[in-house]
PDB file of N, CA and C in Angstrom:
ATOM      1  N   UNK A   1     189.655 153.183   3.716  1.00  0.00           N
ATOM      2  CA  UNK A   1     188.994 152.173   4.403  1.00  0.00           C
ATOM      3  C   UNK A   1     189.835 150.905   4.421  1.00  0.00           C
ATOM      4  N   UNK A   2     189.890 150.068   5.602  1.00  0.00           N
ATOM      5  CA  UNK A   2     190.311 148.937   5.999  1.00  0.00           C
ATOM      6  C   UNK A   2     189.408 147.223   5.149  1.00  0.00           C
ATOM      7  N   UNK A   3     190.135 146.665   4.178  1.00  0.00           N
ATOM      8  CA  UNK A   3     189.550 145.827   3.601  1.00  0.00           C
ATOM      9  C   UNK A   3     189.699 144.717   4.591  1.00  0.00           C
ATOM     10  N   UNK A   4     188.857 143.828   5.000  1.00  0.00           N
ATOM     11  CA  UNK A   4     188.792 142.902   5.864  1.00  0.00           C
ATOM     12  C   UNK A   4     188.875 141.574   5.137  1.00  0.00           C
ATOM     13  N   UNK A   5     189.630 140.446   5.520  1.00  0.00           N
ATOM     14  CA  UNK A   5     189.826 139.605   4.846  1.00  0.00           C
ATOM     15  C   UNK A   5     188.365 138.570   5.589  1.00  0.00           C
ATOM     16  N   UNK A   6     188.111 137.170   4.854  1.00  0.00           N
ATOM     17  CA  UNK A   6     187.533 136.293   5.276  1.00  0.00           C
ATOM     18  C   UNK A   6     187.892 135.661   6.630  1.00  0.00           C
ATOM     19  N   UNK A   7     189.416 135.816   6.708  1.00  0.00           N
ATOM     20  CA  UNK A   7     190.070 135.675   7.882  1.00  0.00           C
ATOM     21  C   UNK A   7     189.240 136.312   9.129  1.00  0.00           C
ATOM     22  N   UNK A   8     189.732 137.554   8.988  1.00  0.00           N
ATOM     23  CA  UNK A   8     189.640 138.577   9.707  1.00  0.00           C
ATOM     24  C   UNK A   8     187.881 138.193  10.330  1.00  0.00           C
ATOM     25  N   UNK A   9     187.153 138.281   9.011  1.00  0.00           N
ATOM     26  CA  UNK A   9     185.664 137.293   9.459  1.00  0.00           C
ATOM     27  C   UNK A   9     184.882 136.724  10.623  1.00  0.00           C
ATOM     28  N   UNK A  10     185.871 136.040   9.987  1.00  0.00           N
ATOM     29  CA  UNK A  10     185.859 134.384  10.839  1.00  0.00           C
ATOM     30  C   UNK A  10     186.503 134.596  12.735  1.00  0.00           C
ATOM     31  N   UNK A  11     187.659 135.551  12.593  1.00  0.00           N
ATOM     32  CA  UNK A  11     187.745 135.908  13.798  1.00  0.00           C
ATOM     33  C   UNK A  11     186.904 136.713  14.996  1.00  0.00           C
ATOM     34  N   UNK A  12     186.183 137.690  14.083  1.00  0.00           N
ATOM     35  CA  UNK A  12     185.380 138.295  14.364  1.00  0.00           C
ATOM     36  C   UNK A  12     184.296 137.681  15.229  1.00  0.00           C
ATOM     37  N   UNK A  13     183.540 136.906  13.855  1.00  0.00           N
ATOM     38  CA  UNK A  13     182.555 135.302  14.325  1.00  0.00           C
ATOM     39  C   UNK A  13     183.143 135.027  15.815  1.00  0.00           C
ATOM     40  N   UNK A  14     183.912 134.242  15.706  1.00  0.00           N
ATOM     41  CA  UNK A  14     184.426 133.647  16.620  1.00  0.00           C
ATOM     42  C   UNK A  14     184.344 134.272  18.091  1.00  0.00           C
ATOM     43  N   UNK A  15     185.014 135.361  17.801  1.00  0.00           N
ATOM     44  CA  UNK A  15     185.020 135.895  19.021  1.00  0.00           C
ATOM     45  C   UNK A  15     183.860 136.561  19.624  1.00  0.00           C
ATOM     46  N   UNK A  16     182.830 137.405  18.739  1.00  0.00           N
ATOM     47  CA  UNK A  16     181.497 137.592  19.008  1.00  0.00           C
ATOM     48  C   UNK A  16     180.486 136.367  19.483  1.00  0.00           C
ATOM     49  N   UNK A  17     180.751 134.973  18.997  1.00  0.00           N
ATOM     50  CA  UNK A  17     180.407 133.999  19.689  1.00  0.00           C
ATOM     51  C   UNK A  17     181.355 133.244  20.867  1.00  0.00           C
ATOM     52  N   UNK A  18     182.085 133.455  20.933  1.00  0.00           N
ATOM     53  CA  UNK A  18     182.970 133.457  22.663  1.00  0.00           C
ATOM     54  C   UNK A  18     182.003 134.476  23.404  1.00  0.00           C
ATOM     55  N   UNK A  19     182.015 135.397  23.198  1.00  0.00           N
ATOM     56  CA  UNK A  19     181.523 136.757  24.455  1.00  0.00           C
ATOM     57  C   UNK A  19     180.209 136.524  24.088  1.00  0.00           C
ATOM     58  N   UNK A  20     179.408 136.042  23.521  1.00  0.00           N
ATOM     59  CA  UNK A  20     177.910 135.684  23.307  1.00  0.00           C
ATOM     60  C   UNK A  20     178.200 134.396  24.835  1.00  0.00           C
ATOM     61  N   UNK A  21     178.467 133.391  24.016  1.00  0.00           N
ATOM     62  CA  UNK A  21     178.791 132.352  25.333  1.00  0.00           C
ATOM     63  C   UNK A  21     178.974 132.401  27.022  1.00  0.00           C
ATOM     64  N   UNK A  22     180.160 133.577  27.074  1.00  0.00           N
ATOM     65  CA  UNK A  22     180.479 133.880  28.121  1.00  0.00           C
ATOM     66  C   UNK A  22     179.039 134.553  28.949  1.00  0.00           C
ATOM     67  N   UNK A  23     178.853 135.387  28.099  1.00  0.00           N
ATOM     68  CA  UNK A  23     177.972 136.348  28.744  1.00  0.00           C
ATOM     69  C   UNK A  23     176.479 135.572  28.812  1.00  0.00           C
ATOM     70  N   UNK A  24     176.341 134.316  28.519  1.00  0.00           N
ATOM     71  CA  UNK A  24     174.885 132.838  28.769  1.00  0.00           C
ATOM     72  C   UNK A  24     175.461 132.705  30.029  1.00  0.00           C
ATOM     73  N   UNK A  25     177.039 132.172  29.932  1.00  0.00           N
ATOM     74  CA  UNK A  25     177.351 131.174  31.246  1.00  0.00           C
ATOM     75  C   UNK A  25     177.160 132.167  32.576  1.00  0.00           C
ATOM     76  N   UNK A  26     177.762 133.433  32.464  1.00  0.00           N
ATOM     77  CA  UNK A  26     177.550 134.952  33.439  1.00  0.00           C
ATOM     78  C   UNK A  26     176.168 134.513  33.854  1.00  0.00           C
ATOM     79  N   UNK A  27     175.319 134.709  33.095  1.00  0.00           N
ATOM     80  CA  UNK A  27     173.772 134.538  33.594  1.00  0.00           C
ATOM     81  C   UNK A  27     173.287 133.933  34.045  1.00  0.00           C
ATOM     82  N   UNK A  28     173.634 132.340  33.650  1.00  0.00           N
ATOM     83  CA  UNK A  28     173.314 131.375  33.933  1.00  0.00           C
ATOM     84  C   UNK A  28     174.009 131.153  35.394  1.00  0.00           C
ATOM     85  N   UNK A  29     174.552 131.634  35.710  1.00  0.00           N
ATOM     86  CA  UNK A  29     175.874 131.407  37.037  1.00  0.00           C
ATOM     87  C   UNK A  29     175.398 132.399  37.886  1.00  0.00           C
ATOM     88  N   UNK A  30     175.250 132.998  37.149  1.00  0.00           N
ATOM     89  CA  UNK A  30     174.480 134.243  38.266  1.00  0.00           C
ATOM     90  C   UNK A  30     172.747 134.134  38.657  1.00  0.00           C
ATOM     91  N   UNK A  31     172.114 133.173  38.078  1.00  0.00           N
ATOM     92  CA  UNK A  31     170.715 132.892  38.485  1.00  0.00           C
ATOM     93  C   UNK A  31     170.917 131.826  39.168  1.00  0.00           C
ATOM     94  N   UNK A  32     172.082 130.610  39.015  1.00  0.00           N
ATOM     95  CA  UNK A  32     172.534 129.172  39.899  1.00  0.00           C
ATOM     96  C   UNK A  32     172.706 130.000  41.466  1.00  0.00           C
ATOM     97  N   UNK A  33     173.585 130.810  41.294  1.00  0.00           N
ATOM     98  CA  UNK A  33     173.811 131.323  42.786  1.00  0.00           C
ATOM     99  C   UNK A  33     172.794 132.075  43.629  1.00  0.00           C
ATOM    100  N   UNK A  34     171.833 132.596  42.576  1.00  0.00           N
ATOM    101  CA  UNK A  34     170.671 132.854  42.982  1.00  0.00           C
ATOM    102  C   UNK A  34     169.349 131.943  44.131  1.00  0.00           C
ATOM    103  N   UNK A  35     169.676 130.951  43.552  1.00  0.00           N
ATOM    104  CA  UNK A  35     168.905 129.580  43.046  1.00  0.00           C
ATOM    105  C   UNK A  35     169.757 128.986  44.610  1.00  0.00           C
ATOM    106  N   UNK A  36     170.714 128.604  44.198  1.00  0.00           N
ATOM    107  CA  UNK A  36     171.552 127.927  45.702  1.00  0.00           C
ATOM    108  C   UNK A  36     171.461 128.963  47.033  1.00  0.00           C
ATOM    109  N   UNK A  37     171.348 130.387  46.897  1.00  0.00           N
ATOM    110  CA  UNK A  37     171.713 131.258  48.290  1.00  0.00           C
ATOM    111  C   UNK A  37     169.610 130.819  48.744  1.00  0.00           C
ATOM    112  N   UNK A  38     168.717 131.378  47.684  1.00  0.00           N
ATOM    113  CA  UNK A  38     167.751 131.111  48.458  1.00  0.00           C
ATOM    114  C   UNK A  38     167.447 129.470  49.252  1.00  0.00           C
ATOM    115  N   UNK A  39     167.619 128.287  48.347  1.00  0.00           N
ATOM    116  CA  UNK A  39     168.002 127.230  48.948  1.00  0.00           C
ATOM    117  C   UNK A  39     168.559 126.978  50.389  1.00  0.00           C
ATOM    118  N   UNK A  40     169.809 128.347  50.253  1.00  0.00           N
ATOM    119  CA  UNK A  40     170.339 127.543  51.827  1.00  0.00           C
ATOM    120  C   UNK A  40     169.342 128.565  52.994  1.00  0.00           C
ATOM    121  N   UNK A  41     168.565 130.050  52.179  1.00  0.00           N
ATOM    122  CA  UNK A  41     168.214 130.589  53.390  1.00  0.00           C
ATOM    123  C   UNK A  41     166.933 129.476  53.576  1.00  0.00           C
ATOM    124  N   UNK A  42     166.094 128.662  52.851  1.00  0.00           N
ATOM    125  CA  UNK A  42     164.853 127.882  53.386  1.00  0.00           C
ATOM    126  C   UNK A  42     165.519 126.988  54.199  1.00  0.00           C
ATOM    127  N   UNK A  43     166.678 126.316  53.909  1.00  0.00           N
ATOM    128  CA  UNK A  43     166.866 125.359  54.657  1.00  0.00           C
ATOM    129  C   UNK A  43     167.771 126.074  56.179  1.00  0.00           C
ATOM    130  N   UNK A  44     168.228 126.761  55.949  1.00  0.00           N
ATOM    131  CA  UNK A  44     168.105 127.757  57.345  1.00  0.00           C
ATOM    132  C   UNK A  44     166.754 128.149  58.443  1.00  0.00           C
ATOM    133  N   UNK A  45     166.182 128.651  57.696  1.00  0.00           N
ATOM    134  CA  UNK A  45     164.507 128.712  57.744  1.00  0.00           C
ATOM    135  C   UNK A  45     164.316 127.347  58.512  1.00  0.00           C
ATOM    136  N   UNK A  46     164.103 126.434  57.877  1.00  0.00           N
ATOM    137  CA  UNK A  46     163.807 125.409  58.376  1.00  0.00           C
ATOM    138  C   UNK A  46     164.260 124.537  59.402  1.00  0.00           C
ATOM    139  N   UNK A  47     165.799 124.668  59.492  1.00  0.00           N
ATOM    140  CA  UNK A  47     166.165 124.263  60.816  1.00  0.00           C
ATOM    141  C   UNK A  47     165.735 125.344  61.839  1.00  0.00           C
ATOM    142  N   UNK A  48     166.141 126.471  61.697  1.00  0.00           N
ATOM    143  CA  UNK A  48     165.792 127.446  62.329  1.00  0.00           C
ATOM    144  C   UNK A  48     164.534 127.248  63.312  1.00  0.00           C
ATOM    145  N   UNK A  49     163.633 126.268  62.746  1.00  0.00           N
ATOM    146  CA  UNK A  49     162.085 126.672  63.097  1.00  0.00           C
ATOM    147  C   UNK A  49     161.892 125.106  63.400  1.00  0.00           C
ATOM    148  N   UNK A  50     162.915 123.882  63.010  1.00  0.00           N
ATOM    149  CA  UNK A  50     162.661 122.274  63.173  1.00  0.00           C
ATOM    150  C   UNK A  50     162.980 122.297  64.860  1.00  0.00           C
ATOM    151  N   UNK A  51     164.312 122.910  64.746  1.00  0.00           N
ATOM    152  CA  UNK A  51     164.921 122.530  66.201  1.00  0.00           C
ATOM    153  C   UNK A  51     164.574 122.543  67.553  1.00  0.00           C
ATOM    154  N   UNK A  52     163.974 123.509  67.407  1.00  0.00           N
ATOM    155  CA  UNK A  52     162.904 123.805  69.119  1.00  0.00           C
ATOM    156  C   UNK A  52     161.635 123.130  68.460  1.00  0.00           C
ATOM    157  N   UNK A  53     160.913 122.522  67.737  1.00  0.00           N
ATOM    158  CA  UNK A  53     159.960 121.891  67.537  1.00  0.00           C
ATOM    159  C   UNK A  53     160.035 120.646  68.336  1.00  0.00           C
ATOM    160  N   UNK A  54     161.128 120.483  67.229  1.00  0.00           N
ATOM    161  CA  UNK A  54     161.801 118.466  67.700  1.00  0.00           C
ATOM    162  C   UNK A  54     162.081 118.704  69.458  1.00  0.00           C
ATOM    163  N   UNK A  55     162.432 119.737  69.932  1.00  0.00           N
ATOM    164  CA  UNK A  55     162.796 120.381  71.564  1.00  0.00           C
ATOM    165  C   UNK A  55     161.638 119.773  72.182  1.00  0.00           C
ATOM    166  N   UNK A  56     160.646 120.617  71.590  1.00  0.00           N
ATOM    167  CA  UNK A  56     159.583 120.817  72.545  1.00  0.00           C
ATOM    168  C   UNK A  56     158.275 119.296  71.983  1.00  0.00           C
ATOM    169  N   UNK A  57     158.607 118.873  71.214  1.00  0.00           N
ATOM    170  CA  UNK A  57     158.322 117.034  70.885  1.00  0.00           C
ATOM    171  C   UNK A  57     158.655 116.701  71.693  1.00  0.00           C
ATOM    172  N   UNK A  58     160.486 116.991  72.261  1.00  0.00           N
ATOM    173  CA  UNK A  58     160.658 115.780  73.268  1.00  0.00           C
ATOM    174  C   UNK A  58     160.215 115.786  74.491  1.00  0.00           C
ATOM    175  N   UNK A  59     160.184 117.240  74.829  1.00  0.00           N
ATOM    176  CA  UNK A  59     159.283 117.798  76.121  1.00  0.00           C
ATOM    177  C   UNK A  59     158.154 116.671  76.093  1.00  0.00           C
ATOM    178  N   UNK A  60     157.519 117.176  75.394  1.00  0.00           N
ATOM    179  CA  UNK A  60     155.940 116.565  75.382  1.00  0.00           C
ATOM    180  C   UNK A  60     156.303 115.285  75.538  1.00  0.00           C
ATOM    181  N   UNK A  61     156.850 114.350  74.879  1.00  0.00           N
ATOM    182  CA  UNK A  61     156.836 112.787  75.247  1.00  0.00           C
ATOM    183  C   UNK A  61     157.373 112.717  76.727  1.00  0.00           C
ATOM    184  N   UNK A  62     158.466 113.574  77.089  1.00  0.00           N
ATOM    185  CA  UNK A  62     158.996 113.449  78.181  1.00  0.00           C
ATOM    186  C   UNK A  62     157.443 113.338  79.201  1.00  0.00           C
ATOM    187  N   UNK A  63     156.341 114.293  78.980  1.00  0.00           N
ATOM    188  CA  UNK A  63     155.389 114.549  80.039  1.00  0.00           C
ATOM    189  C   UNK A  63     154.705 113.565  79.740  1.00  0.00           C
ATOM    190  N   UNK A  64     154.430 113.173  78.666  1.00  0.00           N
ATOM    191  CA  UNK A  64     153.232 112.127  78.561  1.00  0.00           C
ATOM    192  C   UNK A  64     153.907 110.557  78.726  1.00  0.00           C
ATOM    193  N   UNK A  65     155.081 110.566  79.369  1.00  0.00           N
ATOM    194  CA  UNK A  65     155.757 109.387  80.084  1.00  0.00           C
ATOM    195  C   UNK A  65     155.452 109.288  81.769  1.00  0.00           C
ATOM    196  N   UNK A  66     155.720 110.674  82.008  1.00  0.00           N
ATOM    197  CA  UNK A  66     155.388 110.633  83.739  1.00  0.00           C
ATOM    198  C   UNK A  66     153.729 110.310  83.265  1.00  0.00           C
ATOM    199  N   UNK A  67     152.989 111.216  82.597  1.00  0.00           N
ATOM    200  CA  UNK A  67     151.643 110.699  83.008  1.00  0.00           C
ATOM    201  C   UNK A  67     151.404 109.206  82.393  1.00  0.00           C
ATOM    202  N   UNK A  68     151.888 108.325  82.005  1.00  0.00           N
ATOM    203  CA  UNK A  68     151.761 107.430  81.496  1.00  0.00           C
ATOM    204  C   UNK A  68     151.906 105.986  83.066  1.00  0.00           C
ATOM    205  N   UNK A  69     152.948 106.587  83.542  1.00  0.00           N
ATOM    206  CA  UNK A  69     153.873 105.965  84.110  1.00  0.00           C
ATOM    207  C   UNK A  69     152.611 106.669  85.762  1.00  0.00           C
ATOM    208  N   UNK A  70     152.205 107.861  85.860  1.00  0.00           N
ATOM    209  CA  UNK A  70     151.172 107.848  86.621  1.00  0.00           C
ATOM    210  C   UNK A  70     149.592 106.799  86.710  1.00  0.00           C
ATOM    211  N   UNK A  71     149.266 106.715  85.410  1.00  0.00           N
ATOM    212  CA  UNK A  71     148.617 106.194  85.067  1.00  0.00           C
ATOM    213  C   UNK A  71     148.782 104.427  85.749  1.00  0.00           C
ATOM    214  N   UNK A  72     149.907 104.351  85.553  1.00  0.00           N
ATOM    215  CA  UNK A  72     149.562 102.901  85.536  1.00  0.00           C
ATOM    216  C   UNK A  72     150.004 102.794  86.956  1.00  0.00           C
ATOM    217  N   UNK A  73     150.555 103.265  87.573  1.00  0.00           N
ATOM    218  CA  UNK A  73     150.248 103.468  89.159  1.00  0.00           C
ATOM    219  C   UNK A  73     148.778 103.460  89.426  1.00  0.00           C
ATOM    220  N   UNK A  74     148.200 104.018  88.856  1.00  0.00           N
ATOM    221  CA  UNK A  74     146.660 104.323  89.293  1.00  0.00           C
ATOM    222  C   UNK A  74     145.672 102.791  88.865  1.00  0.00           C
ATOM    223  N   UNK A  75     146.094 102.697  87.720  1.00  0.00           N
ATOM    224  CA  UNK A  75     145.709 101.078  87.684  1.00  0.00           C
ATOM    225  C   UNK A  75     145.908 100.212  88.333  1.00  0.00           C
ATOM    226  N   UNK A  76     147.321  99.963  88.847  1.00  0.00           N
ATOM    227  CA  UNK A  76     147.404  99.240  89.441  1.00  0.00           C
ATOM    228  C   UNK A  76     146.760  99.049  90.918  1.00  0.00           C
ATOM    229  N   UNK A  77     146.445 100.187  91.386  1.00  0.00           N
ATOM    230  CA  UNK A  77     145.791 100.609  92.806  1.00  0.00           C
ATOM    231  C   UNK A  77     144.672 100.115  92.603  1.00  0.00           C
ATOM    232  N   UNK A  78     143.991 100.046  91.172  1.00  0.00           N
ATOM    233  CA  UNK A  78     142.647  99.768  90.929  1.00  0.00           C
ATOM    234  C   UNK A  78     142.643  98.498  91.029  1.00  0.00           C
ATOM    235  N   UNK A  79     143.513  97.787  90.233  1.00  0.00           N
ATOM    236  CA  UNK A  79     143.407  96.223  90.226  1.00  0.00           C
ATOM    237  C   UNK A  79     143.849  95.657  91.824  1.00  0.00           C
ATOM    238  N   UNK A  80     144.297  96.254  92.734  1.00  0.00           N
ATOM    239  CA  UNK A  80     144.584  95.838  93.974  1.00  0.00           C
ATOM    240  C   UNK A  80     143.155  95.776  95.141  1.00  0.00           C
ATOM    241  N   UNK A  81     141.980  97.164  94.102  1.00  0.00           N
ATOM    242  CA  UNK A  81     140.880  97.545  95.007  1.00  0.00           C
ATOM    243  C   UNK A  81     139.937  96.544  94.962  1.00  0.00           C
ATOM    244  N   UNK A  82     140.245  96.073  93.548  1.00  0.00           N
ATOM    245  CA  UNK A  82     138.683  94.884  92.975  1.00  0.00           C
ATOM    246  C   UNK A  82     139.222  93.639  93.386  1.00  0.00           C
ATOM    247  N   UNK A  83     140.658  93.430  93.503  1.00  0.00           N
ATOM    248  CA  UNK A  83     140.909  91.947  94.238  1.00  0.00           C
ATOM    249  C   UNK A  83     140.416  92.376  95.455  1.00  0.00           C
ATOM    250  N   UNK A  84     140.602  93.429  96.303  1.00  0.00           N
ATOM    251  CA  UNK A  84     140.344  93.208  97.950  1.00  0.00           C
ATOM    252  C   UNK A  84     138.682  93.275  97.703  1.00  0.00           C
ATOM    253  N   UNK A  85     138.497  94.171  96.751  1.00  0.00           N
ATOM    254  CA  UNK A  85     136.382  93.715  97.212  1.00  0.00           C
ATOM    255  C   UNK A  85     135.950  92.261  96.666  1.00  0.00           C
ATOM    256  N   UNK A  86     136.706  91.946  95.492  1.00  0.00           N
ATOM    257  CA  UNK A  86     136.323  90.654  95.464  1.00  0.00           C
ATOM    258  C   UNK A  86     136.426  89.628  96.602  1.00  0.00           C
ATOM    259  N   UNK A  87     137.821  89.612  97.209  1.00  0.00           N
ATOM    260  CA  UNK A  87     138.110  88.681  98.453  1.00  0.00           C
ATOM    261  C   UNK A  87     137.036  89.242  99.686  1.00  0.00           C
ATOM    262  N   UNK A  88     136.562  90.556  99.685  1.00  0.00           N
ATOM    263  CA  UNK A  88     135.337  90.835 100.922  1.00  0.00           C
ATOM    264  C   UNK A  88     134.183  90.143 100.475  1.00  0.00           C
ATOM    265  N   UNK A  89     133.919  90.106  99.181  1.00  0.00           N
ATOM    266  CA  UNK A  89     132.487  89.824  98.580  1.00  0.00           C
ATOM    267  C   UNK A  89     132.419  88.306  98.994  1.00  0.00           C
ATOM    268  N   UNK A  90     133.280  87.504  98.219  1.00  0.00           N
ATOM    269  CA  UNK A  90     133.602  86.307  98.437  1.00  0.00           C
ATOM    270  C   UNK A  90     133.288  85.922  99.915  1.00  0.00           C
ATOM    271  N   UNK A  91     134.108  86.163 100.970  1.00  0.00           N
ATOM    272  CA  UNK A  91     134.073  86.638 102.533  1.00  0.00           C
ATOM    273  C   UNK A  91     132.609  87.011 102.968  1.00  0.00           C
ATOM    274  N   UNK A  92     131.859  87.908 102.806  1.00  0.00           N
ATOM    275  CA  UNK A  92     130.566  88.141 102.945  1.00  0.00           C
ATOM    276  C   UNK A  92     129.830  87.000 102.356  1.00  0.00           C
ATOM    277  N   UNK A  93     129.862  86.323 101.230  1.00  0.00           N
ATOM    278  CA  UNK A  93     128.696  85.909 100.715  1.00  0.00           C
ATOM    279  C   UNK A  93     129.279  84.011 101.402  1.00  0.00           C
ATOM    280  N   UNK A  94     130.312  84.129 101.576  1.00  0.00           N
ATOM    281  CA  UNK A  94     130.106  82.869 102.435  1.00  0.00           C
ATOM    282  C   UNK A  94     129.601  82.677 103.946  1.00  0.00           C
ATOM    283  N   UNK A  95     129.926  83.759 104.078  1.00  0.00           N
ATOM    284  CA  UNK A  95     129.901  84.102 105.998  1.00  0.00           C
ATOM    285  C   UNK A  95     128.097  84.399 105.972  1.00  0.00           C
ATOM    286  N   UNK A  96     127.329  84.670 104.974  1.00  0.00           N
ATOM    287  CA  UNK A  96     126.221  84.916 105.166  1.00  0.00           C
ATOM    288  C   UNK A  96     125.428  83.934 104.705  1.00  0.00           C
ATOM    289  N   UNK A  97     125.917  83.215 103.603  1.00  0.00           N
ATOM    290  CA  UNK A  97     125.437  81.956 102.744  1.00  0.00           C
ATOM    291  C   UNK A  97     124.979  80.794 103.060  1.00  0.00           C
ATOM    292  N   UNK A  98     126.259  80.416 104.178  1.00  0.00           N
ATOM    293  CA  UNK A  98     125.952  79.217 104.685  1.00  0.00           C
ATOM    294  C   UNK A  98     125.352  79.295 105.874  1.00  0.00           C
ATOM    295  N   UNK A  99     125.476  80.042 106.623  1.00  0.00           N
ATOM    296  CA  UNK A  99     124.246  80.124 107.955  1.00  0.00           C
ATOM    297  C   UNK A  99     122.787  80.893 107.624  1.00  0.00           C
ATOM    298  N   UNK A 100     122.757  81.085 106.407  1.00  0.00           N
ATOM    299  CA  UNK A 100     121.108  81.074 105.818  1.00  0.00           C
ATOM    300  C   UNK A 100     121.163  80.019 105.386  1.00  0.00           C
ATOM    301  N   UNK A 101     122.023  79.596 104.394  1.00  0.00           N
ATOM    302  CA  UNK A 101     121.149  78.319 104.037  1.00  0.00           C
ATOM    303  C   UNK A 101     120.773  76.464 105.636  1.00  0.00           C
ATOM    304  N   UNK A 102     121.694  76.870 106.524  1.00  0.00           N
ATOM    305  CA  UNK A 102     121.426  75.990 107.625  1.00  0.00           C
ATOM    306  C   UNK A 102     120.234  76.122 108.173  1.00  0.00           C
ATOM    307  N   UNK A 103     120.235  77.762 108.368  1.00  0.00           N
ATOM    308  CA  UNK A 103     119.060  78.404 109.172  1.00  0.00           C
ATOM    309  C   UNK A 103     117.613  77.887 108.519  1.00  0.00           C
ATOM    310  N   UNK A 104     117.427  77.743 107.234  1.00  0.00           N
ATOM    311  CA  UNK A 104     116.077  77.720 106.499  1.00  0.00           C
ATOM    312  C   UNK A 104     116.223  75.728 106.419  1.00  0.00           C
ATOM    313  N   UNK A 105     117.841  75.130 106.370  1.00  0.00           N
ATOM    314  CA  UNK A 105     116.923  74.324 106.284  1.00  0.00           C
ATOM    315  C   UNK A 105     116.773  73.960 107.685  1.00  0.00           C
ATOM    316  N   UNK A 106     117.618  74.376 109.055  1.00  0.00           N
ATOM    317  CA  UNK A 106     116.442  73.846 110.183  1.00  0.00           C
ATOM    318  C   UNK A 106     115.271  74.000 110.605  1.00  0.00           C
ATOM    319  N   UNK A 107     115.051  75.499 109.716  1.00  0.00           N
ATOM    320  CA  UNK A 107     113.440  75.838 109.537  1.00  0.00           C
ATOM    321  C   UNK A 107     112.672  74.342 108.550  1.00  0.00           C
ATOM    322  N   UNK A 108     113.182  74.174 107.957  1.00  0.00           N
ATOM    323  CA  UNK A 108     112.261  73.288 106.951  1.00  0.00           C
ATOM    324  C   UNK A 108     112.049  72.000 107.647  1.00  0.00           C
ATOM    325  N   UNK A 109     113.498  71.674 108.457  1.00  0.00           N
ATOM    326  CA  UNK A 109     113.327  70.096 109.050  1.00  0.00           C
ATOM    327  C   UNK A 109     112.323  70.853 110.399  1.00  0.00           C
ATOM    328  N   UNK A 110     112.187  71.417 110.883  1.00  0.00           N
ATOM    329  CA  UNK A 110     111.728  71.992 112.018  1.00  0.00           C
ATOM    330  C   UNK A 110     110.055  71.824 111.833  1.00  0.00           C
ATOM    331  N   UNK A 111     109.365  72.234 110.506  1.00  0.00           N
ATOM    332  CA  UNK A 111     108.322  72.246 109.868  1.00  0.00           C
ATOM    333  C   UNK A 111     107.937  70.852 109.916  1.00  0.00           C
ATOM    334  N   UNK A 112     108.563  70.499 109.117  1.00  0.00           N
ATOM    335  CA  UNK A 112     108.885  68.668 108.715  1.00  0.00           C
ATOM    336  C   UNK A 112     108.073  68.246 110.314  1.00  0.00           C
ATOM    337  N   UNK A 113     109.455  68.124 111.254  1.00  0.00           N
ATOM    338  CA  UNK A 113     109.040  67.502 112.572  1.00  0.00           C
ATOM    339  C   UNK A 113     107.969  67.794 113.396  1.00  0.00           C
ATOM    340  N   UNK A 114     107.311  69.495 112.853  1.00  0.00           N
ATOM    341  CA  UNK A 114     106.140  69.648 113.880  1.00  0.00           C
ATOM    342  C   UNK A 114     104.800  69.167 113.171  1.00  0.00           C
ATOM    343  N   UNK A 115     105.049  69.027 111.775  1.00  0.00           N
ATOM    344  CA  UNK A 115     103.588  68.415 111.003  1.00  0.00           C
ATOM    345  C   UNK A 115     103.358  66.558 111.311  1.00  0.00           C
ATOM    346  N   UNK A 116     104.643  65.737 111.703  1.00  0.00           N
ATOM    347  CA  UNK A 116     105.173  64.845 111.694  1.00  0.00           C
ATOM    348  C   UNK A 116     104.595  64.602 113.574  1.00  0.00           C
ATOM    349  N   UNK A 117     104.824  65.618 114.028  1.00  0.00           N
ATOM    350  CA  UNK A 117     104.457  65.427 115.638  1.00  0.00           C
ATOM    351  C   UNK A 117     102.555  65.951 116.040  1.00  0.00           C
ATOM    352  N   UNK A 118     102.173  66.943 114.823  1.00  0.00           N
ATOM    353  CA  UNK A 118     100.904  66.694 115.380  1.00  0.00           C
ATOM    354  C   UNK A 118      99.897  65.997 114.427  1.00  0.00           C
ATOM    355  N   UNK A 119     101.024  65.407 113.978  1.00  0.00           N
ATOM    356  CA  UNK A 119     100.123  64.313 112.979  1.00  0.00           C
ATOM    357  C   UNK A 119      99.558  64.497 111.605  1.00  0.00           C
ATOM    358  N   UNK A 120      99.925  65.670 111.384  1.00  0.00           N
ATOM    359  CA  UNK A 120     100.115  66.075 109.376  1.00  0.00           C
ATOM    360  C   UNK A 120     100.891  65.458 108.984  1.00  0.00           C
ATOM    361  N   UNK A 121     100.242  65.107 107.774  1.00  0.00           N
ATOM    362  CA  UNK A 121     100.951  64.213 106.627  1.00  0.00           C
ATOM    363  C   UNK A 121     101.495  65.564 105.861  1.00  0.00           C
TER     364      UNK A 121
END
């Protein structure tokens, strides 16, 4: 039999704790790469599935600009309709206003002069 010195030991040690070590960092390196490949497939994933989103976002604002931009065409037609009925209303209620109010009062002086002519007080 082979007598082993304290030396010999200690090398032993040593080196059984090297390949103890190695074989943590192996694992540990091999669950990191684990760890980083699923990482990049979510963030793959995720552009994958952002990009025609953000696409079809811009679509949509793109449409809800024409209708926006319809819209206020349409307002504006509106605010052009209530100035012209206002300026008719206005127009009507003078054109009718003041020849009623002449009309009633030559009715009233008319009254006036015939109570005045057959002698009513």
């Amino acid at each position: 039999m082979i007598a082993f010195s304290a030396r010999d030991w200690a090398a032993v040690a040593l080196f059984s704790s090297a390949a103890l070590v190695l074989f943590v960092i192996a694992v540990v390196t091999t669950n990191l790469f684990r760890v980083v490949t699923s990482l990049k497939d979510l963030v793959d994933g995720v552009t994958s599935e952002t990009v025609p989103l953000i696409n079809e976002v811009g679509n949509t604002v793109r449409g809800v600009n024409k209708e926006l931009e319809r819209v206020d065409t349409i307002v504006g037609s509106v605010q052009r309709v209530a100035q012209n009925v206002e300026t008719i209303s206005d127009t009507v209620q003078m054109a009718v206003t003041n020849p009623l109010v002449k009309a009633l009062a030559f009715f009233a002086g008319a009254r006036r002069a015939g109570k005045k002519f057959r002698g009513d007080k």
